[in-house]
Protein backbone atom coordinates (compact mmCIF):
# COMPACT_ATOMS: atom_id res chain seq x y z
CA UNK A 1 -8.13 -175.46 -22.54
CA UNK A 2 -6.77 -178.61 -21.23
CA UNK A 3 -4.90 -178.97 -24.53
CA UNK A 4 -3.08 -175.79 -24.33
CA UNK A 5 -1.62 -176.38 -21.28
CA UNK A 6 -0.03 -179.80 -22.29
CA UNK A 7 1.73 -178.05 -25.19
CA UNK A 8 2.89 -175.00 -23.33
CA UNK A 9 4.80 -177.14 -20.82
CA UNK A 10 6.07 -179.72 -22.98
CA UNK A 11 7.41 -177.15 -25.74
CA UNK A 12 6.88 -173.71 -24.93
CA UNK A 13 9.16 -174.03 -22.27
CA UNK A 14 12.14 -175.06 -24.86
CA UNK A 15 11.21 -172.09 -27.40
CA UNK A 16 10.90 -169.22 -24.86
CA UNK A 17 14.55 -168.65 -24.52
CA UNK A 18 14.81 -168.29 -28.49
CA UNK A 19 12.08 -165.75 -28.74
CA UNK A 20 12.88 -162.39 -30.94
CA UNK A 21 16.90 -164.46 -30.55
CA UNK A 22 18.73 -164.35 -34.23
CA UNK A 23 18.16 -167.47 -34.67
CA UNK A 24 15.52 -170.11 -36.63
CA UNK A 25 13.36 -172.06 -34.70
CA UNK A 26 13.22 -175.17 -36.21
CA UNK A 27 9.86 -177.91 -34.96
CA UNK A 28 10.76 -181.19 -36.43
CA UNK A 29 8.70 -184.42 -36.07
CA UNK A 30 6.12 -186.90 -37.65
CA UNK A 31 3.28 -185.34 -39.92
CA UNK A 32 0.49 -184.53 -37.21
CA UNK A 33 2.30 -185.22 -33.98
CA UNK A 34 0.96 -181.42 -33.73
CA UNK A 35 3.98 -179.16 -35.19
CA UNK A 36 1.13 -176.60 -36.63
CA UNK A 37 -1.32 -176.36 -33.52
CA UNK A 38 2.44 -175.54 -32.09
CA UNK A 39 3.29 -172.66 -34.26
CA UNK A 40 -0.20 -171.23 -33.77
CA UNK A 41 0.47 -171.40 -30.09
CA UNK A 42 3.41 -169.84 -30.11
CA UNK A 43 1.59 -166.85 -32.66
CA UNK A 44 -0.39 -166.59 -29.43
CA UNK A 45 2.33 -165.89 -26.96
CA UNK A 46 3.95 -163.67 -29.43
CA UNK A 47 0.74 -161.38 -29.29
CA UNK A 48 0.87 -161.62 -25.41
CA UNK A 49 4.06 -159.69 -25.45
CA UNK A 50 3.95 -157.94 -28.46
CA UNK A 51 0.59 -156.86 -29.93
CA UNK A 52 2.19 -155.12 -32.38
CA UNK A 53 4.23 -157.66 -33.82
CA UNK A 54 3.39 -158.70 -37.04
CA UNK A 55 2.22 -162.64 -37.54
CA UNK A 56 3.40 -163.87 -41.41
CA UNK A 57 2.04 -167.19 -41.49
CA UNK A 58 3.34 -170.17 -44.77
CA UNK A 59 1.36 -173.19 -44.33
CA UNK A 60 2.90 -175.39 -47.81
CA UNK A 61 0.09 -177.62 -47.18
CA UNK A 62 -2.85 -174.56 -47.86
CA UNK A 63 -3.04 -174.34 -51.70
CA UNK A 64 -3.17 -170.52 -50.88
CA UNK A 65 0.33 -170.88 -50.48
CA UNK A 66 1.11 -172.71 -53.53
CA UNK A 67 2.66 -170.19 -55.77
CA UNK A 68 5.59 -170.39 -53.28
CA UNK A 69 7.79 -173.32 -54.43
CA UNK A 70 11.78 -172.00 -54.16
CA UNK A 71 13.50 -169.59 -52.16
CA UNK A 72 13.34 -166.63 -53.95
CA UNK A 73 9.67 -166.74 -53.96
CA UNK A 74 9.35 -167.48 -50.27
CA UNK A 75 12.30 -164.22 -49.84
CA UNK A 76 9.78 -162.21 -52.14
CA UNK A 77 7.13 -162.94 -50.22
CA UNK A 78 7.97 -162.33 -46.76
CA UNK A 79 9.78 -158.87 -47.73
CA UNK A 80 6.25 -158.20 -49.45
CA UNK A 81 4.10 -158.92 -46.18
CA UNK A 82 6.42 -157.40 -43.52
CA UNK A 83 5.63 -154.42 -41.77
CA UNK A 84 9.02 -152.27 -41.84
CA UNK A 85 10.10 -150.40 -38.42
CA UNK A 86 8.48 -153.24 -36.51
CA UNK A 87 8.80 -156.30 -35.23
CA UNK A 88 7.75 -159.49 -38.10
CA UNK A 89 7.19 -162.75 -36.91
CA UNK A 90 8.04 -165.29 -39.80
CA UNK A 91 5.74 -168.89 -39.60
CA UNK A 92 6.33 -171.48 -42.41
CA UNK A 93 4.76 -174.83 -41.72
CA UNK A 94 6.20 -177.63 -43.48
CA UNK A 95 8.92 -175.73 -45.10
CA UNK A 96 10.89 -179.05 -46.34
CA UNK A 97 8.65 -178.19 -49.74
CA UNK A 98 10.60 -175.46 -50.67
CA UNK A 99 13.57 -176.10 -53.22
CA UNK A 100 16.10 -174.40 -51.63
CA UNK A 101 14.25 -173.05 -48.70
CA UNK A 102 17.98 -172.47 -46.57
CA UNK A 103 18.91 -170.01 -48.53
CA UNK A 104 15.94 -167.53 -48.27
CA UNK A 105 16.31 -168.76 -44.53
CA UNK A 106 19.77 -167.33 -44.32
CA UNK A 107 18.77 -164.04 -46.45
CA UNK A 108 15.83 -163.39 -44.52
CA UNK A 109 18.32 -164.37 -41.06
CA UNK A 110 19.99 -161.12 -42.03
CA UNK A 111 17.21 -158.58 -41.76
CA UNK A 112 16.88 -157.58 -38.10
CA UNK A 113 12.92 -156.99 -38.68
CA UNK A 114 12.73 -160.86 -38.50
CA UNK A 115 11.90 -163.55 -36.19
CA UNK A 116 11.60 -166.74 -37.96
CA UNK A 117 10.05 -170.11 -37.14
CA UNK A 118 9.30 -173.23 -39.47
CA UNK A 119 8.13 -176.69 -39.08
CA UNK A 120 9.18 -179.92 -41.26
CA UNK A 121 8.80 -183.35 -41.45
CA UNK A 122 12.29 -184.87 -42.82
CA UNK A 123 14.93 -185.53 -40.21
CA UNK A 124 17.36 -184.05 -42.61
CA UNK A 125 15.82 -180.90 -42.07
CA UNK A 126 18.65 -179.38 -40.05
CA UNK A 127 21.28 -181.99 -42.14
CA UNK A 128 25.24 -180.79 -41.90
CA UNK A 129 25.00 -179.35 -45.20
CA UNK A 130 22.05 -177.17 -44.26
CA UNK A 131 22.97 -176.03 -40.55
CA UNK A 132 26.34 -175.33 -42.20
CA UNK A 133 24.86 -173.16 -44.24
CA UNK A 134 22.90 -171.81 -41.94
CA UNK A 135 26.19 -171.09 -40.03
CA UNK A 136 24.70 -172.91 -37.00
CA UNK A 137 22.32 -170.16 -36.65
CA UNK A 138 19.12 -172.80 -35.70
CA UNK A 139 18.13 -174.39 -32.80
CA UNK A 140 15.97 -177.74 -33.57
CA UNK A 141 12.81 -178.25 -31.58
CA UNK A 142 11.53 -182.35 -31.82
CA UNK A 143 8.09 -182.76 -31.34
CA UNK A 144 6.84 -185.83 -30.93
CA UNK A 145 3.23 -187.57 -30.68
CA UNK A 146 1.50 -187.41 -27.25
CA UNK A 147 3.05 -188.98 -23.80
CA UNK A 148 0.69 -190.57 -22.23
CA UNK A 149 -0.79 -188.32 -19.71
CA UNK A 150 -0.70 -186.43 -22.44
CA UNK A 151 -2.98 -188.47 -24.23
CA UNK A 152 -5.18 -188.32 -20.63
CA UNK A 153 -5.82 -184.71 -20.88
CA UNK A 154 -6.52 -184.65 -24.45
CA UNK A 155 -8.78 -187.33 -24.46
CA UNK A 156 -10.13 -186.47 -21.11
CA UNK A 157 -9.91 -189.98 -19.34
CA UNK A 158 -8.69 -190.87 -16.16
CA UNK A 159 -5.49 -192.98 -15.66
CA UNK A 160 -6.17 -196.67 -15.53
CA UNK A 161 -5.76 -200.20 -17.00
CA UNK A 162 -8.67 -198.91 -19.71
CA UNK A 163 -7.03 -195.57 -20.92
CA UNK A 164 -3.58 -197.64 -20.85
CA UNK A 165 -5.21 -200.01 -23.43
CA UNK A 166 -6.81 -197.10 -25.42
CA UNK A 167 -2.80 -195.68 -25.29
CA UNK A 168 -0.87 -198.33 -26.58
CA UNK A 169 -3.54 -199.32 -29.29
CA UNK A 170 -4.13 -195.84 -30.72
CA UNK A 171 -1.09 -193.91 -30.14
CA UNK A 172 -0.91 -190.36 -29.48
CA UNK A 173 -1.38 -188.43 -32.35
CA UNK A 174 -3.56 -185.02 -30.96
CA UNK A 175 -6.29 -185.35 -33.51
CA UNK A 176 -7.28 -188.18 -32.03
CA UNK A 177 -9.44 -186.00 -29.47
CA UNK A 178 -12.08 -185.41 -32.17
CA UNK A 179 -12.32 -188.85 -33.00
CA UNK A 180 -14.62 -191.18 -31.56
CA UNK A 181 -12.25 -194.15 -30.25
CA UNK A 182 -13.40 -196.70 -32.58
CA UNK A 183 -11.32 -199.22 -34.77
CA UNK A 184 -13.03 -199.01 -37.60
CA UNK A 185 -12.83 -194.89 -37.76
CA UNK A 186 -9.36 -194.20 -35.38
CA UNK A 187 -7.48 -197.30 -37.65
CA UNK A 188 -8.74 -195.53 -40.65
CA UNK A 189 -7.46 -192.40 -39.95
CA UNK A 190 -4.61 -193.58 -38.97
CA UNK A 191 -3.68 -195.82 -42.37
CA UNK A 192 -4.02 -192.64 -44.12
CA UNK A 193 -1.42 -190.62 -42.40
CA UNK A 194 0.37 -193.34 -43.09
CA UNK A 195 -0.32 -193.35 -46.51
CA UNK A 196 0.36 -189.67 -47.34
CA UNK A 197 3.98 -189.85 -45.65
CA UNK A 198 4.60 -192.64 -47.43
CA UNK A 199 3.66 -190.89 -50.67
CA UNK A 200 4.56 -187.07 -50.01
CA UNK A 201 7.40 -187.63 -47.67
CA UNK A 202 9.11 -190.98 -49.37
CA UNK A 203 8.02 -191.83 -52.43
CA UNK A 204 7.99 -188.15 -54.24
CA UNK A 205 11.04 -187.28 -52.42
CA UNK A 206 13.49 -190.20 -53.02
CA UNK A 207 11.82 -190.50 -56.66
CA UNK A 208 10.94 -194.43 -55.28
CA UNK A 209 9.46 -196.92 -57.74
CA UNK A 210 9.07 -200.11 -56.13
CA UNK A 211 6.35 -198.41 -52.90
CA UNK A 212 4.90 -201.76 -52.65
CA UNK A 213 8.07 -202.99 -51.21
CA UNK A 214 8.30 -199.89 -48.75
CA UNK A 215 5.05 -201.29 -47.66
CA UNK A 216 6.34 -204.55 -47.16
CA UNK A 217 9.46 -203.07 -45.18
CA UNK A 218 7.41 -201.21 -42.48
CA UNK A 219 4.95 -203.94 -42.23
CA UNK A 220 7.88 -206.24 -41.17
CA UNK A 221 9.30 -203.77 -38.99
CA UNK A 222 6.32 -203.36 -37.33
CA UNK A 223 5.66 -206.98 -36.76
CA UNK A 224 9.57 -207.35 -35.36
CA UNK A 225 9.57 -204.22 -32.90
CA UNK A 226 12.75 -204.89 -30.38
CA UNK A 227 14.14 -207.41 -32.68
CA UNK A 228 17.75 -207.01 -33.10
CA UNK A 229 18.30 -206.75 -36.48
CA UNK A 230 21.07 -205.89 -39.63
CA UNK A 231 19.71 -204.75 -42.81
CA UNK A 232 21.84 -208.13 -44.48
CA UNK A 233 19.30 -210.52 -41.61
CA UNK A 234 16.29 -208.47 -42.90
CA UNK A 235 17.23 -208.50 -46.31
CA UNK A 236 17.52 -212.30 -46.30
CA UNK A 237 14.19 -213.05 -44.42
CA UNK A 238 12.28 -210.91 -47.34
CA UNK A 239 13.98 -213.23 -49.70
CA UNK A 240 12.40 -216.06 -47.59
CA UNK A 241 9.27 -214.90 -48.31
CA UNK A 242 9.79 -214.40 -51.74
CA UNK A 243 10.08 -210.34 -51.61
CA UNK A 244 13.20 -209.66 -53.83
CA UNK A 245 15.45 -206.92 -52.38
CA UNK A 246 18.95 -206.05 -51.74
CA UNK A 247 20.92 -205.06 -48.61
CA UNK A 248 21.24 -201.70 -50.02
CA UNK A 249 17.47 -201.43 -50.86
CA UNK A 250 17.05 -202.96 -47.05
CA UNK A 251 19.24 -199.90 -45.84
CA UNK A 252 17.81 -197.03 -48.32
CA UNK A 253 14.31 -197.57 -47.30
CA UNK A 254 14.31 -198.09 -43.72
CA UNK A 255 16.30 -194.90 -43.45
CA UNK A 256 14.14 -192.99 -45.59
CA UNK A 257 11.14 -194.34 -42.94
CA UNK A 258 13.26 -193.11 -40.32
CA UNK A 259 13.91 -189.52 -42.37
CA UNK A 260 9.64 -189.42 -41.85
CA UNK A 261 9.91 -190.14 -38.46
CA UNK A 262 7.71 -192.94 -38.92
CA UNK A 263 10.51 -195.16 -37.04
CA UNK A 264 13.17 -194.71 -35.25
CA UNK A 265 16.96 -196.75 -35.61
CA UNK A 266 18.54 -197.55 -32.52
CA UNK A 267 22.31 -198.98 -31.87
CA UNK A 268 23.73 -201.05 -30.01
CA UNK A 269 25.91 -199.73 -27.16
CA UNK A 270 28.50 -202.13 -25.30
CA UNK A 271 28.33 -200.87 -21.81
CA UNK A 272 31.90 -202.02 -20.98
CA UNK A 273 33.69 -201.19 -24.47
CA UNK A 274 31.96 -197.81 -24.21
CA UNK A 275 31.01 -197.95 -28.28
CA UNK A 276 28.83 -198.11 -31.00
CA UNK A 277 28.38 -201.54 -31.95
CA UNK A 278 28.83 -201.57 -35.69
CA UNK A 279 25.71 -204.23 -36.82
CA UNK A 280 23.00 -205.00 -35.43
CA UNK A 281 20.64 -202.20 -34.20
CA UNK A 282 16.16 -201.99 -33.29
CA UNK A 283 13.43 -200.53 -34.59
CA UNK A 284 10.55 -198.40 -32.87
CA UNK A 285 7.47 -197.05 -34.32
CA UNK A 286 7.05 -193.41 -33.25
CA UNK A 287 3.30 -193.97 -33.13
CA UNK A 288 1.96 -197.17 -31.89
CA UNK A 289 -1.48 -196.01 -33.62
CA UNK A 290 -0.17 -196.01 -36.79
CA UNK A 291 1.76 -199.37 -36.03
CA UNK A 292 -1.36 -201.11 -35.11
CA UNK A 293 -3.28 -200.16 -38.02
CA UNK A 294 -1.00 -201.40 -40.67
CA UNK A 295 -0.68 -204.68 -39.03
CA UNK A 296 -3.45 -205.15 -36.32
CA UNK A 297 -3.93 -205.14 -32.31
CA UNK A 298 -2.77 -208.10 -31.47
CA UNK A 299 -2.50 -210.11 -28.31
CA UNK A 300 0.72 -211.65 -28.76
CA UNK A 301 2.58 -208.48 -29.37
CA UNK A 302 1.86 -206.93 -26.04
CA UNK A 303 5.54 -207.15 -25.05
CA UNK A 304 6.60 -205.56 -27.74
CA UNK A 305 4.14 -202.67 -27.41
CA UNK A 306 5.66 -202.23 -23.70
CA UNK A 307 9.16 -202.14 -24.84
CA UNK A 308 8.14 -199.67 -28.08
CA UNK A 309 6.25 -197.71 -25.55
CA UNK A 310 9.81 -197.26 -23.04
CA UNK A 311 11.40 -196.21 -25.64
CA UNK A 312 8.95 -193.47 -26.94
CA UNK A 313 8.66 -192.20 -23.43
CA UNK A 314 11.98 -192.14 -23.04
CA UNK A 315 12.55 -190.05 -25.79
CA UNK A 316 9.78 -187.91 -24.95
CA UNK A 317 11.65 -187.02 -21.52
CA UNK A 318 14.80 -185.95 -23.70
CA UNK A 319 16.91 -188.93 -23.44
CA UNK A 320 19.54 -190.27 -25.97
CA UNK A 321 18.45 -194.32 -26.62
CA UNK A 322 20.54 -197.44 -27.06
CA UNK A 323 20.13 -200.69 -27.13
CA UNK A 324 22.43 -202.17 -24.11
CA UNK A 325 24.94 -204.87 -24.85
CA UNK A 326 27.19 -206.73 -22.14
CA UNK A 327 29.40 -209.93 -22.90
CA UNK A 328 26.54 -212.01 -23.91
CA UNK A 329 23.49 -210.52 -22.23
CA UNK A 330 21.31 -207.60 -23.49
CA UNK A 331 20.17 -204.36 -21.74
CA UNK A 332 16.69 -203.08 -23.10
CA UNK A 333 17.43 -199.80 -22.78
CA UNK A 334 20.82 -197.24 -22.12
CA UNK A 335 19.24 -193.45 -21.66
CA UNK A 336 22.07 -190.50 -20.91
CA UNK A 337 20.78 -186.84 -20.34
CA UNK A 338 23.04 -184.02 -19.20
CA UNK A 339 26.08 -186.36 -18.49
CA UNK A 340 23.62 -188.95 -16.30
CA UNK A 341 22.19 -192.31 -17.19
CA UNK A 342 19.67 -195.01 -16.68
CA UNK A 343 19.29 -198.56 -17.71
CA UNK A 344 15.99 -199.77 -18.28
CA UNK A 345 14.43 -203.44 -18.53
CA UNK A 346 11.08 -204.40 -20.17
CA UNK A 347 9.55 -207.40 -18.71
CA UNK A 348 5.74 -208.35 -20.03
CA UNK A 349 5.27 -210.16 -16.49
CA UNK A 350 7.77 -211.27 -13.85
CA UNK A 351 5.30 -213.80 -12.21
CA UNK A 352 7.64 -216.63 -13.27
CA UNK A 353 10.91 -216.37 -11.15
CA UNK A 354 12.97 -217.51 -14.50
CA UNK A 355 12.09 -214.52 -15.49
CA UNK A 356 13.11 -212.38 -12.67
CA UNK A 357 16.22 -213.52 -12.33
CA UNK A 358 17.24 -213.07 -16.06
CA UNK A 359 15.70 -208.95 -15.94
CA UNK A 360 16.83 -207.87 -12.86
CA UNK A 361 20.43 -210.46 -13.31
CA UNK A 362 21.10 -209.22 -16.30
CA UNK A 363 20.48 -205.55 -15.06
CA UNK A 364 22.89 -206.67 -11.79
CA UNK A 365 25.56 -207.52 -13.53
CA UNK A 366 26.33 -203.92 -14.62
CA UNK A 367 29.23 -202.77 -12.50
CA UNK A 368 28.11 -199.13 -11.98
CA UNK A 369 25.92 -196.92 -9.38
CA UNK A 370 23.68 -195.55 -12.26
CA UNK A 371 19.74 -195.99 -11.59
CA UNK A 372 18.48 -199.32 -12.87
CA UNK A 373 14.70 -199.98 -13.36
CA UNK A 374 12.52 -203.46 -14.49
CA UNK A 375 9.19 -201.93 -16.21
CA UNK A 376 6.33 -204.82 -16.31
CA UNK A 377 2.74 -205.05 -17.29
CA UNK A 378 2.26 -206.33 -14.37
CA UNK A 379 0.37 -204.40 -11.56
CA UNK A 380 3.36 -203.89 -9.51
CA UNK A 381 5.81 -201.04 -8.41
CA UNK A 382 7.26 -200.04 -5.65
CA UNK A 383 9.95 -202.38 -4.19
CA UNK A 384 13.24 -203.32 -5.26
CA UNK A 385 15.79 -206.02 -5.87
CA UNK A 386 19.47 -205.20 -4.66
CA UNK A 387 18.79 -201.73 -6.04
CA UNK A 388 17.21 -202.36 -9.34
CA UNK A 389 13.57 -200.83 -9.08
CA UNK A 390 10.50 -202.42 -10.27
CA UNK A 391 7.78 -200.47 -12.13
CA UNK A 392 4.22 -201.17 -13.98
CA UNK A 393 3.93 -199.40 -17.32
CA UNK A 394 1.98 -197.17 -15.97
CA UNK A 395 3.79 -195.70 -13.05
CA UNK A 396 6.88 -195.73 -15.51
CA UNK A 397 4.94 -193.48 -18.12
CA UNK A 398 3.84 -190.77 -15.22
CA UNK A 399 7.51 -189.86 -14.86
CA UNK A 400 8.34 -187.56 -17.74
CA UNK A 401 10.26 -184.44 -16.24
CA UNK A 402 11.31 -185.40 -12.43
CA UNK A 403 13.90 -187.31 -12.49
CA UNK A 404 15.28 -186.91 -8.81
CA UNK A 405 11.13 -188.31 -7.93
CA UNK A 406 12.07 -191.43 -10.10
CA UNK A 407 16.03 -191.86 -8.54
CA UNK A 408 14.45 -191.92 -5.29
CA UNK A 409 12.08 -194.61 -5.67
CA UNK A 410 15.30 -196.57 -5.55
């Protein structure tokens, strides 16, 4: 199927190397950006080399597998299902709800008879106290929801201004394909995903009280995408709006959010210090679906689902994000991969020459050779500016892996 193929390339790819390696295979991401249908895939490969290898699958959300709760009873198990003088394959989905699950992951590292794989949904998953103990023996795998040819093939639509729209209002989540493409019934789904990760993944975990204001936290968030913000500016307009809260409050909850992958914290970089800014940083929803259904599909936010939907992509291709600051001006977006970099502008429309001259200026005033690209809604691609590239959304989000195809257009 269709579906298969988009996973195999995008992830398969990464985990081949680590196959039957001593090491643990670690899929981290979002509840349902598709971590699961992943480990079943790669159950499916392991056959294809190995029919004798033997599959022992954990899935912590299957009440079947709720007598396992700490590590010695997730040790106990596994040495009670594997096949000895063979090769076991070890699947645990959503292993973060495990006390203690590291160290029956470094026991079971030491038994030969083991390949082991596990999924989880807390970016502290692979922490420095856990990959220390560990001993650096895991190699972290990031899933994320669908690109958006991605998102084409799953839903099986062809690429146009339509499917774009369909994109940035439902997101990418891979259930989606058995959903009719309705508000009422996608939106729906949607708020509950929402709902359990803020329940399971926040509020049970951090022991949280006050979930109403957690509520109130992503909603603004998600009303401010690409708003450059400090968790003191934040803090005070809650207080404008009559939402008690702290700083600290401000800064514990937005970074357990960003623990559940539901957003993402980005810094500032100055391009000519070379550093980390110390305030001032963005927020970007890792699923525009689940954006748009706590706060609506709105017309006047259309810029800032083009800039939320760069930065996704972007991400999505394997680039390290920052927010771009020189003297005065601002700089979208700063990707580096394998010792290269881009800068990248997001521009709703450059109709208005105002507004070209303040993207592509700003973008000109940058006093390297790296490639430099304006991405618009606008119907447009294909010529350039003194070097800096123009793009529509939608030729910008059919570049994922060739980057040489994308240098060139310059």
């Amino acid at each position: 199927m269709q579906q298969d193929l988009v996973y195999r390339k995008r992830y398969l790819d990464k985990v081949r190397p680590f196959i039957g390696k001593k090491l643990i295979k670690v899929f981290t991401g979002q509840r349902r950006v598709g971590k699961s249908y992943l480990l079943f895939q790669i159950m499916q490969e392991l056959k294809t080399l190995d029919e004798s290898v033997q599959i022992i699958y954990i899935n912590k959300e299957d009440l079947v597998f709720s007598h396992i709760k700490t590590a010695e009873e997730l040790n106990a198990y596994v040495q009670s299902e594997k096949k000895r003088g063979q090769n076991n394959a070890v699947f645990i989905d959503e292993i973060q709800e495990i006390d203690g699950f590291e160290q029956a992951l470094r026991s079971l590292l030491l038994d030969d008879e083991l390949d082991l794989y596990c999924t989880g949904s807390n970016a502290h998953l692979l922490s420095r106290d856990i990959a220390g103990a560990l001993s650096g023996r895991a190699v972290e795998i990031h899933v994320h929801a669908l690109s958006y040819f991605e998102f084409l093939q799953f839903m099986q639509l062809e690429d146009g201004d339509k499917a774009l729209s369909l994109f940035l209002k439902y997101g990418g989540l891979p259930y989606l394909k058995d959903l009719p493409l309705q508000d009422n019934i996608v939106f729906e789904y949607l708020r509950n995903i929402y709902s359990t990760i803020a329940i399971r993944d926040i509020a049970n975990r951090y022991a949280l009280r006050n979930t109403q204001f957690l509520e109130q936290l992503t909603q603004f968030l998600a009303s401010n995408i690409g708003s450059l913000f400090s968790a003191k500016k934040i803090s005070n307009f809650l207080k404008s709006q009559r939402i008690s809260t702290s700083v600290a409050q401000v800064q514990n909850y937005a970074q357990y959010l960003a623990n559940a992958f539901v957003i993402h914290k980005v810094p500032r970089y100055d391009i000519e210090g070379k550093r980390i800014f110390e305030i001032g940083e963005k927020y970007y929803f890792e699923d525009l679906g689940i954006r748009n259904a706590l706060i609506g599909y709105r017309a006047q936010d259309r810029g800032k689902l083009l800039e939320n939907a760069i930065f996704n992509h972007l991400q999505i291709a394997g680039y390290d994000v920052k927010i771009g600051g020189l003297n005065s001006q601002e700089i979208d977006f700063v990707a580096e991969k394998n010792g290269e970099r881009i800068y990248v502008q997001a521009a709703l429309s450059i109709n208005e020459e105002k507004t070209l001259e303040r993207e592509f200026g700003n973008l000109l005033k940058i006093q390297d050779n790296y490639p430099k690209f304006v991405v618009t809604m606008d119907d447009f691609e294909g010529n350039s500016y003194d070097g800096v590239v123009c793009l529509s959304l939608r030729a910008f989000l059919g570049w994922l892996f060739d980057e040489n195809a994308m240098i060139n257009a310059s």
